[in-house]
PDB file of N, CA and C in Angstrom:
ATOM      1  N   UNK A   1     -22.858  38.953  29.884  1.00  0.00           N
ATOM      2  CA  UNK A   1     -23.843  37.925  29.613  1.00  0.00           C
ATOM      3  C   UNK A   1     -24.700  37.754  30.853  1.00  0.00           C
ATOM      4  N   UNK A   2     -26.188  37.919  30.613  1.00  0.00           N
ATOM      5  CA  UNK A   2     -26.826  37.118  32.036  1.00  0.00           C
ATOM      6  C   UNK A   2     -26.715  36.028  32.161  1.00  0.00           C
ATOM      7  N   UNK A   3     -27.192  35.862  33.629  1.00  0.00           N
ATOM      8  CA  UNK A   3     -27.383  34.953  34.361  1.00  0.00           C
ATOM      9  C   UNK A   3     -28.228  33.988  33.279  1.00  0.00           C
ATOM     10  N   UNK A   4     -29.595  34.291  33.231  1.00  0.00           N
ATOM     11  CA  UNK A   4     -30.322  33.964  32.690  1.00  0.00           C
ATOM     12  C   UNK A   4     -30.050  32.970  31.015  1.00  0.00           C
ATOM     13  N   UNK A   5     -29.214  33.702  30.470  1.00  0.00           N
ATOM     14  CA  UNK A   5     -29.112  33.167  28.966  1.00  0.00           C
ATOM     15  C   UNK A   5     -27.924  32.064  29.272  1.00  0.00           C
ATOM     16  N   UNK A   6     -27.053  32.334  30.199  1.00  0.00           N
ATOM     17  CA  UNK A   6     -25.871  31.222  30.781  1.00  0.00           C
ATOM     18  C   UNK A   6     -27.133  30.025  31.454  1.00  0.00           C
ATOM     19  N   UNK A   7     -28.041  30.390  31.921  1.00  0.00           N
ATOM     20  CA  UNK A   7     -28.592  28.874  32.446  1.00  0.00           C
ATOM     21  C   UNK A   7     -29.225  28.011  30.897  1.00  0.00           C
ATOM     22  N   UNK A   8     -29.825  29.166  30.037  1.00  0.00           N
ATOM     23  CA  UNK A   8     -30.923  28.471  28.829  1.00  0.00           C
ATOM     24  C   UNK A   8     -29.982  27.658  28.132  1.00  0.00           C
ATOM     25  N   UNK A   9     -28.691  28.247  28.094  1.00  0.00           N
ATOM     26  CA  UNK A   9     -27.524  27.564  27.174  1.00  0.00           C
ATOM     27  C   UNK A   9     -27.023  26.029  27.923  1.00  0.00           C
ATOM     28  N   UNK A  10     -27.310  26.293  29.115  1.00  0.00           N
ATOM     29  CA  UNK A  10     -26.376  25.196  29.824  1.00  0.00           C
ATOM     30  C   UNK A  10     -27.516  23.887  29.824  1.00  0.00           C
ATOM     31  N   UNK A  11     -28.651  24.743  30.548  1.00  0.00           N
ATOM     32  CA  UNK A  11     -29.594  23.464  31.034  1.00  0.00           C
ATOM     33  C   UNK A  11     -30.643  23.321  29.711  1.00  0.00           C
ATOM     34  N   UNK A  12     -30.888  24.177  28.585  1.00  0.00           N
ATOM     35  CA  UNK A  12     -31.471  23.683  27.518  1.00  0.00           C
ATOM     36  C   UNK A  12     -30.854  23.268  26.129  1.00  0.00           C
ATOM     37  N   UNK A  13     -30.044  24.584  25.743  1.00  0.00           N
ATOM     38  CA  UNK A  13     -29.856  24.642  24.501  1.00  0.00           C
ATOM     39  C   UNK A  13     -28.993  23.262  24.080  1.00  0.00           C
ATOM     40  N   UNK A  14     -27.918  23.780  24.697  1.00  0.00           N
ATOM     41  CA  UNK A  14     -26.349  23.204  24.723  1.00  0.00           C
ATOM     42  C   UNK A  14     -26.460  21.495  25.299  1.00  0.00           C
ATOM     43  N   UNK A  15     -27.614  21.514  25.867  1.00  0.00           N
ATOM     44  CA  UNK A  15     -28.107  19.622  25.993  1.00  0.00           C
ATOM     45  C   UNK A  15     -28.634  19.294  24.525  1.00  0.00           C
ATOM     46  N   UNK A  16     -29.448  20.298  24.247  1.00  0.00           N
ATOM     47  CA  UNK A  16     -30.052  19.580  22.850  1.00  0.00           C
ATOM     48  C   UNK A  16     -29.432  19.210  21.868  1.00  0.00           C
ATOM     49  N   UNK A  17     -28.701  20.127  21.687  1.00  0.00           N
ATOM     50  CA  UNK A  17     -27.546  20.670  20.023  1.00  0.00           C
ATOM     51  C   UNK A  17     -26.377  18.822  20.785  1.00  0.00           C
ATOM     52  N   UNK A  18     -26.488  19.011  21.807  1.00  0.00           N
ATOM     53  CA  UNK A  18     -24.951  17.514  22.290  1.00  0.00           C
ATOM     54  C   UNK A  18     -26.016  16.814  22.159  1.00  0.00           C
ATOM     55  N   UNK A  19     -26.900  16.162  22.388  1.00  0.00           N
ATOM     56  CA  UNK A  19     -27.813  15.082  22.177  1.00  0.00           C
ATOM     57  C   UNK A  19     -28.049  14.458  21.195  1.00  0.00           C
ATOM     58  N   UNK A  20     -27.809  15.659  19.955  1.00  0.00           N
ATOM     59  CA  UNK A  20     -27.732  15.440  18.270  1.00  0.00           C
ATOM     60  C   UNK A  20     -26.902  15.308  17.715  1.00  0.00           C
ATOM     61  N   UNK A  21     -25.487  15.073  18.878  1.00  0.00           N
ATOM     62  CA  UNK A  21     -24.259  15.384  18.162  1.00  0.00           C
ATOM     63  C   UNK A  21     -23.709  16.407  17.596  1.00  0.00           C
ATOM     64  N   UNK A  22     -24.448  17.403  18.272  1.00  0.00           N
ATOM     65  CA  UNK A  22     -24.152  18.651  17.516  1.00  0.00           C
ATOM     66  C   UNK A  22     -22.819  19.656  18.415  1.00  0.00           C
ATOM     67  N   UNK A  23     -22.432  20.309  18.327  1.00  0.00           N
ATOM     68  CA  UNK A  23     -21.568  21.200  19.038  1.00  0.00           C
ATOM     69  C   UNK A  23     -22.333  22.885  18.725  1.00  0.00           C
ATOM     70  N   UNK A  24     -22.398  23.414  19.876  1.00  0.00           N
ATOM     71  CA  UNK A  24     -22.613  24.789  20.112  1.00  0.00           C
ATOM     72  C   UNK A  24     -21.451  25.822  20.201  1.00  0.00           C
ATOM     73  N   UNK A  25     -21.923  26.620  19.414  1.00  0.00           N
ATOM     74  CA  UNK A  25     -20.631  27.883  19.777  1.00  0.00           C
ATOM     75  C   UNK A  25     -21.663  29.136  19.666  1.00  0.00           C
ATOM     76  N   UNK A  26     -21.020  30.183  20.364  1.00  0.00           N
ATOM     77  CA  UNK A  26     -21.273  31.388  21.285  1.00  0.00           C
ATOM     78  C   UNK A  26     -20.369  32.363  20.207  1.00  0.00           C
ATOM     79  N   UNK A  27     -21.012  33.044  19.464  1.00  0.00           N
ATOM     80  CA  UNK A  27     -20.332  34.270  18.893  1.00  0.00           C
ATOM     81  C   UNK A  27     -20.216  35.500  19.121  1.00  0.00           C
ATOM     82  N   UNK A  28     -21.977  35.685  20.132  1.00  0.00           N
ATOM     83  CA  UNK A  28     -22.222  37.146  20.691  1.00  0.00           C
ATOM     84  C   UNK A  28     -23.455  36.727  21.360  1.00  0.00           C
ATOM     85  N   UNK A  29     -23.176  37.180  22.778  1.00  0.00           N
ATOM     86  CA  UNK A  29     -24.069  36.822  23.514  1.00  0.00           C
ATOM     87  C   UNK A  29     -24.445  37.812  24.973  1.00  0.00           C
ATOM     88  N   UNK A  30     -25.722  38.423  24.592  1.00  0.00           N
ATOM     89  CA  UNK A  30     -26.053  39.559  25.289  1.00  0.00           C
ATOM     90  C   UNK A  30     -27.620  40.255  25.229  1.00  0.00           C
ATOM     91  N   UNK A  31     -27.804  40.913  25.887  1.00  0.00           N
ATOM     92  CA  UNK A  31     -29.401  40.699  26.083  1.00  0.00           C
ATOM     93  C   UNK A  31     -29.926  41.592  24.923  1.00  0.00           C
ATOM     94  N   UNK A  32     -28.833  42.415  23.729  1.00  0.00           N
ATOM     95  CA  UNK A  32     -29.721  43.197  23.050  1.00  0.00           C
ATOM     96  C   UNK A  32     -29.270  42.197  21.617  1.00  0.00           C
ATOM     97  N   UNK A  33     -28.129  41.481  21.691  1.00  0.00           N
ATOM     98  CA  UNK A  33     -27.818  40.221  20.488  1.00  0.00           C
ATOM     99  C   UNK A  33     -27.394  38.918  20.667  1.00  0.00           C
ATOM    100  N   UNK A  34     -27.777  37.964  19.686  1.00  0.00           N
ATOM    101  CA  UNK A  34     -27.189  36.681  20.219  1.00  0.00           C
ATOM    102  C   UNK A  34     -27.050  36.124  18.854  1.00  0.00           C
ATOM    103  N   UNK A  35     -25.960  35.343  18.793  1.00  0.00           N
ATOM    104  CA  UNK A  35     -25.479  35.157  17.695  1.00  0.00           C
ATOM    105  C   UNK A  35     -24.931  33.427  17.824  1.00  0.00           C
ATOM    106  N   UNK A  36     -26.026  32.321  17.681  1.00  0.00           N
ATOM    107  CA  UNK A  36     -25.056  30.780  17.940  1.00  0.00           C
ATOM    108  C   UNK A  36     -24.727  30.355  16.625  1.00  0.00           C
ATOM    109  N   UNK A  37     -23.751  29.698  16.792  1.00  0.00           N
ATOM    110  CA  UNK A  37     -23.355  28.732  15.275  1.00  0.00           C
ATOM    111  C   UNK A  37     -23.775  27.088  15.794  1.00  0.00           C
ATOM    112  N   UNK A  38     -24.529  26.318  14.947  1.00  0.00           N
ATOM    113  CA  UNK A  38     -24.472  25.028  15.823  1.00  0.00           C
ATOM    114  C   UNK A  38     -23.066  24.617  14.268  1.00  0.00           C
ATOM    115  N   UNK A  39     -22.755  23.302  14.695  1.00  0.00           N
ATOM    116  CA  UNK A  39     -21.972  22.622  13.708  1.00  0.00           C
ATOM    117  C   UNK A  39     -22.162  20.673  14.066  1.00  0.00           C
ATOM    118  N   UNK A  40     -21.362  20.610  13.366  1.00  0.00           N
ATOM    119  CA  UNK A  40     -21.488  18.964  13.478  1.00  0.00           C
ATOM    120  C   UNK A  40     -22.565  18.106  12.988  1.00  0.00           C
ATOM    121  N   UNK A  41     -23.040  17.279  13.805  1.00  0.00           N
ATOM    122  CA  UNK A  41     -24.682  17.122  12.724  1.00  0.00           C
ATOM    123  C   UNK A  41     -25.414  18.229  12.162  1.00  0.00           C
ATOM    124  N   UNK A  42     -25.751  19.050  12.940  1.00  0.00           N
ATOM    125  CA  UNK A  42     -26.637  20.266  12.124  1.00  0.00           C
ATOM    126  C   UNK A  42     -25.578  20.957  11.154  1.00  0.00           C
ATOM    127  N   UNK A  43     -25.158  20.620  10.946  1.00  0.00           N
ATOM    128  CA  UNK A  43     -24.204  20.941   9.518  1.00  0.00           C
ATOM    129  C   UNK A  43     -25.512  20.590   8.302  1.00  0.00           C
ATOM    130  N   UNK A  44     -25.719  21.491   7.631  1.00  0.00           N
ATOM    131  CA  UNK A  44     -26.692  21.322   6.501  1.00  0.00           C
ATOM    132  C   UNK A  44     -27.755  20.170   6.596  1.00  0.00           C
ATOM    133  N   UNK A  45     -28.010  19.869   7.915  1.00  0.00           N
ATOM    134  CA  UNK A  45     -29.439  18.990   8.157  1.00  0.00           C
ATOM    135  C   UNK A  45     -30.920  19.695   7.912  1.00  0.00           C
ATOM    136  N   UNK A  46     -31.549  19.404   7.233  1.00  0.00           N
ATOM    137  CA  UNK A  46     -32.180  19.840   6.731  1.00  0.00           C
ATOM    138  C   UNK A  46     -33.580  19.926   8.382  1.00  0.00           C
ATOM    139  N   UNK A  47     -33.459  19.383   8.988  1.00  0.00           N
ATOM    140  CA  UNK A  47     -34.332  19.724  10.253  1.00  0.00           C
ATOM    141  C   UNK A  47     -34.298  20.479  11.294  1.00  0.00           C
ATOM    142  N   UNK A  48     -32.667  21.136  11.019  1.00  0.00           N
ATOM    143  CA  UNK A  48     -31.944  22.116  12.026  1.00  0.00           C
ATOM    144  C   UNK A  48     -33.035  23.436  11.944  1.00  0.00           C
ATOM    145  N   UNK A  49     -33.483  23.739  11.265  1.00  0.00           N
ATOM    146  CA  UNK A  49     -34.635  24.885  11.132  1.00  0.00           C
ATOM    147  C   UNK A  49     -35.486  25.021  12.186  1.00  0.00           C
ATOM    148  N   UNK A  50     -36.285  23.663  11.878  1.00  0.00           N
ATOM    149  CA  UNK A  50     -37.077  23.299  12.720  1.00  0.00           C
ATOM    150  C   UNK A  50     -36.865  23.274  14.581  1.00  0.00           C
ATOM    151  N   UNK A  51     -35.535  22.485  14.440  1.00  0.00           N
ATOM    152  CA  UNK A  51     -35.086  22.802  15.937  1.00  0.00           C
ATOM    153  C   UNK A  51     -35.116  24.296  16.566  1.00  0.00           C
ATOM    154  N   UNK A  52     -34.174  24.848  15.945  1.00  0.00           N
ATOM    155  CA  UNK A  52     -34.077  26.297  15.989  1.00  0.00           C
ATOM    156  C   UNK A  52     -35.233  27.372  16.380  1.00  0.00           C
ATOM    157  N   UNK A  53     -35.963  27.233  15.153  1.00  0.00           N
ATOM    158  CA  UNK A  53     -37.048  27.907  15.270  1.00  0.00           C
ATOM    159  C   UNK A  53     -38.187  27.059  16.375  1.00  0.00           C
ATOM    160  N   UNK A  54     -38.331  25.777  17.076  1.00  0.00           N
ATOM    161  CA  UNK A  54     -39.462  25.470  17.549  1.00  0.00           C
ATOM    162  C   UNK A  54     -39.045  25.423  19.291  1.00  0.00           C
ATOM    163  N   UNK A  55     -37.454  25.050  19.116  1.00  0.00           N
ATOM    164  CA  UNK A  55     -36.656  25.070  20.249  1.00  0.00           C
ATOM    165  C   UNK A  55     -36.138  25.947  21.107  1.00  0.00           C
ATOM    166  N   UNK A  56     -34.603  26.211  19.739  1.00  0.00           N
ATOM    167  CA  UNK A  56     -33.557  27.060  20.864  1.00  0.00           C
ATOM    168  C   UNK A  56     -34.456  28.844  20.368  1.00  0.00           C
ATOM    169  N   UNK A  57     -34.912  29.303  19.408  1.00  0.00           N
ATOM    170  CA  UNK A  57     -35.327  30.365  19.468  1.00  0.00           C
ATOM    171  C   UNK A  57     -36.125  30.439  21.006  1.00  0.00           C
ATOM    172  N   UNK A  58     -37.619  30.245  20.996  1.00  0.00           N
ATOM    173  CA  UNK A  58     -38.376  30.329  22.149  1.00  0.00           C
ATOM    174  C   UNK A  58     -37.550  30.558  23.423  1.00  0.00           C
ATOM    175  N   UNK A  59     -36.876  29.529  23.764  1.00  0.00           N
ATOM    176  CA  UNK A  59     -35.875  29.127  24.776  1.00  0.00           C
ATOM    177  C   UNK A  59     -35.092  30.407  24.964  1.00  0.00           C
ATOM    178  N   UNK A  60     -34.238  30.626  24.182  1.00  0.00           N
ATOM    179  CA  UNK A  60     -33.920  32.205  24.201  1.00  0.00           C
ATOM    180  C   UNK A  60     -34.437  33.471  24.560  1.00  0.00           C
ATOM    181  N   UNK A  61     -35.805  33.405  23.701  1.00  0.00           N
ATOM    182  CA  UNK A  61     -36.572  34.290  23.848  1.00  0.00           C
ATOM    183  C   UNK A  61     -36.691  34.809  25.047  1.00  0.00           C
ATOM    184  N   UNK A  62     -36.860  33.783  25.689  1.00  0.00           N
ATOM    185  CA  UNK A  62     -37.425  33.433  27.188  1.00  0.00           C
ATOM    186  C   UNK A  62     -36.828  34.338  27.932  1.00  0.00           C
ATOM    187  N   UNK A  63     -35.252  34.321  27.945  1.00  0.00           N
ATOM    188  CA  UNK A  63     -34.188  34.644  29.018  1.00  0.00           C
ATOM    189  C   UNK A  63     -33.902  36.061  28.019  1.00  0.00           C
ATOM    190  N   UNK A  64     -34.280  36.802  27.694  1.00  0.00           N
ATOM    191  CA  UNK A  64     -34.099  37.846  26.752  1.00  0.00           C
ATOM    192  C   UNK A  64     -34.495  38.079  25.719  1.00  0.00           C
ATOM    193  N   UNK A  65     -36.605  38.444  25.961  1.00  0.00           N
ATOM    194  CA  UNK A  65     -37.275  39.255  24.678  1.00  0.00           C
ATOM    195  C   UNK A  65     -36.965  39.873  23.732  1.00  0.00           C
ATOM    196  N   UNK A  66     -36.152  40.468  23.819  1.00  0.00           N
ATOM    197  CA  UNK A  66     -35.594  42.121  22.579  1.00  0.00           C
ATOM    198  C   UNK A  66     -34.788  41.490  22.118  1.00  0.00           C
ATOM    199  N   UNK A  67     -34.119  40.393  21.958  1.00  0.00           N
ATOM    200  CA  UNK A  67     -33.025  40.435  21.652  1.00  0.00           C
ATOM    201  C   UNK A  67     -33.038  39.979  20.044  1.00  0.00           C
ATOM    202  N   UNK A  68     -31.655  40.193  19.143  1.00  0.00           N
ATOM    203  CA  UNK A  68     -31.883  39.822  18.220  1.00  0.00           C
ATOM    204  C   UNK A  68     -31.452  38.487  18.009  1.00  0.00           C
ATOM    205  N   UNK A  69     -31.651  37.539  17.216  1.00  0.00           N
ATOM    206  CA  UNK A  69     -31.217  36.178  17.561  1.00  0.00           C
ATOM    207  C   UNK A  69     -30.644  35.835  16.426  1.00  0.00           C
ATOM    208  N   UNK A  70     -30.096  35.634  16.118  1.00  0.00           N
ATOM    209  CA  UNK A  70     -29.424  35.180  14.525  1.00  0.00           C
ATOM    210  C   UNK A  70     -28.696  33.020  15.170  1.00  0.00           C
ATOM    211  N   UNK A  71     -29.114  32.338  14.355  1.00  0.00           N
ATOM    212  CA  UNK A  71     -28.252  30.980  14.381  1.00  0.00           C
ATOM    213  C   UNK A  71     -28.122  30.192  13.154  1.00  0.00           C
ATOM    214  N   UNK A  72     -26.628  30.434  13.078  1.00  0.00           N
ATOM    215  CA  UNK A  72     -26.530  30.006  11.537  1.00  0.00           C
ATOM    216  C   UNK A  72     -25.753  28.600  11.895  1.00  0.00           C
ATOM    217  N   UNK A  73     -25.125  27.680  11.136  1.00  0.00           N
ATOM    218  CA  UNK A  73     -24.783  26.467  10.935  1.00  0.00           C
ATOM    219  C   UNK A  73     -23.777  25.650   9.930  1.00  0.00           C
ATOM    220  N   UNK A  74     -23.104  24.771   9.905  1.00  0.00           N
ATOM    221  CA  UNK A  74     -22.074  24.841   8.914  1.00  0.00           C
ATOM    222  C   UNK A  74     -20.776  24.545   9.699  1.00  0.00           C
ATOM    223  N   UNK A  75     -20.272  23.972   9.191  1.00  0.00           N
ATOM    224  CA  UNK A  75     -18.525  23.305   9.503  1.00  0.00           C
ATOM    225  C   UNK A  75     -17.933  24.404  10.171  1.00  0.00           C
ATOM    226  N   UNK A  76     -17.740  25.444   9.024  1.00  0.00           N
ATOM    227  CA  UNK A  76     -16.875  26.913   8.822  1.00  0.00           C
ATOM    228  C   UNK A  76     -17.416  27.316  10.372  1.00  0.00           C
ATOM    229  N   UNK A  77     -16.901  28.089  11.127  1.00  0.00           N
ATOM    230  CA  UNK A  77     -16.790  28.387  12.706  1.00  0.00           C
ATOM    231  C   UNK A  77     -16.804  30.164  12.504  1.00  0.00           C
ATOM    232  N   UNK A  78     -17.789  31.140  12.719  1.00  0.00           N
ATOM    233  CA  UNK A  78     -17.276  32.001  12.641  1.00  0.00           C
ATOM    234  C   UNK A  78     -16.634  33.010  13.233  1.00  0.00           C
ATOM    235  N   UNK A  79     -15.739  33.799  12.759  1.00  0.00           N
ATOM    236  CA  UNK A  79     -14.604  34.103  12.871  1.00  0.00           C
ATOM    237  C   UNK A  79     -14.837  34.637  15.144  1.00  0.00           C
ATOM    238  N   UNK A  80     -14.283  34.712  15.688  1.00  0.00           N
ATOM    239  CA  UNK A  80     -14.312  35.082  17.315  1.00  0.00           C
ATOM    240  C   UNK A  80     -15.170  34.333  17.932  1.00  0.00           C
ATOM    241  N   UNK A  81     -15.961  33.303  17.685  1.00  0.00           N
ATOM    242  CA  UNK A  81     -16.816  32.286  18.026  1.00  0.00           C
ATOM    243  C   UNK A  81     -16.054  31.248  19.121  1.00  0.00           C
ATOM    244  N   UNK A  82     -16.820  30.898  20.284  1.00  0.00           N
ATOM    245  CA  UNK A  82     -16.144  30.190  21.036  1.00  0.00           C
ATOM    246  C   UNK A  82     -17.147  28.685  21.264  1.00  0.00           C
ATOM    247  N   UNK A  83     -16.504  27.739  21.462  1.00  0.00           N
ATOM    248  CA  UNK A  83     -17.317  26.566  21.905  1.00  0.00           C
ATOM    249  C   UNK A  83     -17.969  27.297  23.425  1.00  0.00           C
ATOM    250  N   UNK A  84     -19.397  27.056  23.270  1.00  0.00           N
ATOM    251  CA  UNK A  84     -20.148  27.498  24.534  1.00  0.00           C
ATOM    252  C   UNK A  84     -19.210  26.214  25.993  1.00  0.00           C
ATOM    253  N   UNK A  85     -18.915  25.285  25.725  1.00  0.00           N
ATOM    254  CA  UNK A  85     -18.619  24.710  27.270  1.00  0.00           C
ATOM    255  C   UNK A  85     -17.098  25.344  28.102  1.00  0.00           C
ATOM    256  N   UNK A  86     -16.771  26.404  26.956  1.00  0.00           N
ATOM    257  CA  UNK A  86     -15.578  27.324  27.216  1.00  0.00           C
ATOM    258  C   UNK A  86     -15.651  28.569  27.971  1.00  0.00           C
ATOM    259  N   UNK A  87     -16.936  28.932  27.913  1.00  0.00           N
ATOM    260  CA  UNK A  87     -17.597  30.110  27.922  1.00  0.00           C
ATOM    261  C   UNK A  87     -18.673  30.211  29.083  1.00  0.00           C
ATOM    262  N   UNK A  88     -18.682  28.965  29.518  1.00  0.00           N
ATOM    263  CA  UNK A  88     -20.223  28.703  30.340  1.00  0.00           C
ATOM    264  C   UNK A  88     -19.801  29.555  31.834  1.00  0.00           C
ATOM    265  N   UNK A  89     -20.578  30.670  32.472  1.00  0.00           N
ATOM    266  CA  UNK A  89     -19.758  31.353  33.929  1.00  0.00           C
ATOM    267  C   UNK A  89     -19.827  29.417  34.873  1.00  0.00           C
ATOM    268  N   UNK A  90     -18.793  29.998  35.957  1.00  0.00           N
ATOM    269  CA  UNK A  90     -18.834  29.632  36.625  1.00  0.00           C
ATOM    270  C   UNK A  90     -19.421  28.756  37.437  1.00  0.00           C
ATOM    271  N   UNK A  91     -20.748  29.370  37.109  1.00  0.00           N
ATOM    272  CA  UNK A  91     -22.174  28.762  38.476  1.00  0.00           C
ATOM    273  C   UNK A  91     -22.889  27.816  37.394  1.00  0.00           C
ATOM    274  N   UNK A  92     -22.345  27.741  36.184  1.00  0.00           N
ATOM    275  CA  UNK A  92     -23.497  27.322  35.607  1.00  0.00           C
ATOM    276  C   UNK A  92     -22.850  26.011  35.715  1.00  0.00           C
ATOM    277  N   UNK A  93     -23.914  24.534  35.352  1.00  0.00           N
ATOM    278  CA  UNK A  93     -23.407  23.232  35.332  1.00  0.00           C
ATOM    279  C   UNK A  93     -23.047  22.456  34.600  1.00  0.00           C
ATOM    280  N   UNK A  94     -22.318  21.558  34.988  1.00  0.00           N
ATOM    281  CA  UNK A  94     -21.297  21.109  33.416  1.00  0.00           C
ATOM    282  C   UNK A  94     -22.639  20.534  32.693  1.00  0.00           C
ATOM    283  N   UNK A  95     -21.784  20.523  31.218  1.00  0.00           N
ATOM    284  CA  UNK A  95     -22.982  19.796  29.906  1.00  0.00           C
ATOM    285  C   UNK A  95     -22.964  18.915  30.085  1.00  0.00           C
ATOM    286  N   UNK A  96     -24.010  18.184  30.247  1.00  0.00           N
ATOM    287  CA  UNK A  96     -24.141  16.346  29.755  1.00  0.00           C
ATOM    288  C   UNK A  96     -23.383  15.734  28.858  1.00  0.00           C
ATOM    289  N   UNK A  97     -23.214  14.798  29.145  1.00  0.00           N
ATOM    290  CA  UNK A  97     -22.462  13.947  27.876  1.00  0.00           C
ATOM    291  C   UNK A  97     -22.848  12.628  27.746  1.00  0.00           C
TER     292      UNK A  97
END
């Protein structure tokens, strides 16, 4: 994982998705795929789209052009998926709460 996509997750994404009550998880994460599940509020919220696409996509983008981005949503956790504050390296800084 870069550097780079460990900071977008820490200091953007992963604030937003907790701000909404949401929880982030990390299924595949790498500069040629990325794969998040949000859950909790964005569980079938009908504005999670919007976030996604106006937010954490771009945001992503950012820290890795090519990549493919898939973020799906829903209770169900999928299968090798980790809560991102499990996952975060080292250097990066704890999530807000």
């Amino acid at each position: 994982m870069s550097d780079s996509l460990s900071e977008v997750l820490s200091q953007v994404v992963g604030p937003l998705i907790a701000e909404d009550s949401g929880e982030l998880f990390v299924a595949k994460l790498d500069a040629k795929e990325i794969h998040l599940h949000l859950r909790g509020s964005f569980s079938g919220c009908p504005g999670n789209q919007l976030v996604i696409q106006h937010l954490v996509e771009p945001a992503l983008r950012r820290a890795a052009p090519n990549a493919v981005i898939t973020v799906s949503s829903g209770e169900l956790i999928p299968e090798g998926a980790v809560q991102w504050t499990r996952v975060q390296s080292p250097s990066a800084p704890p999530p807000r709460k």
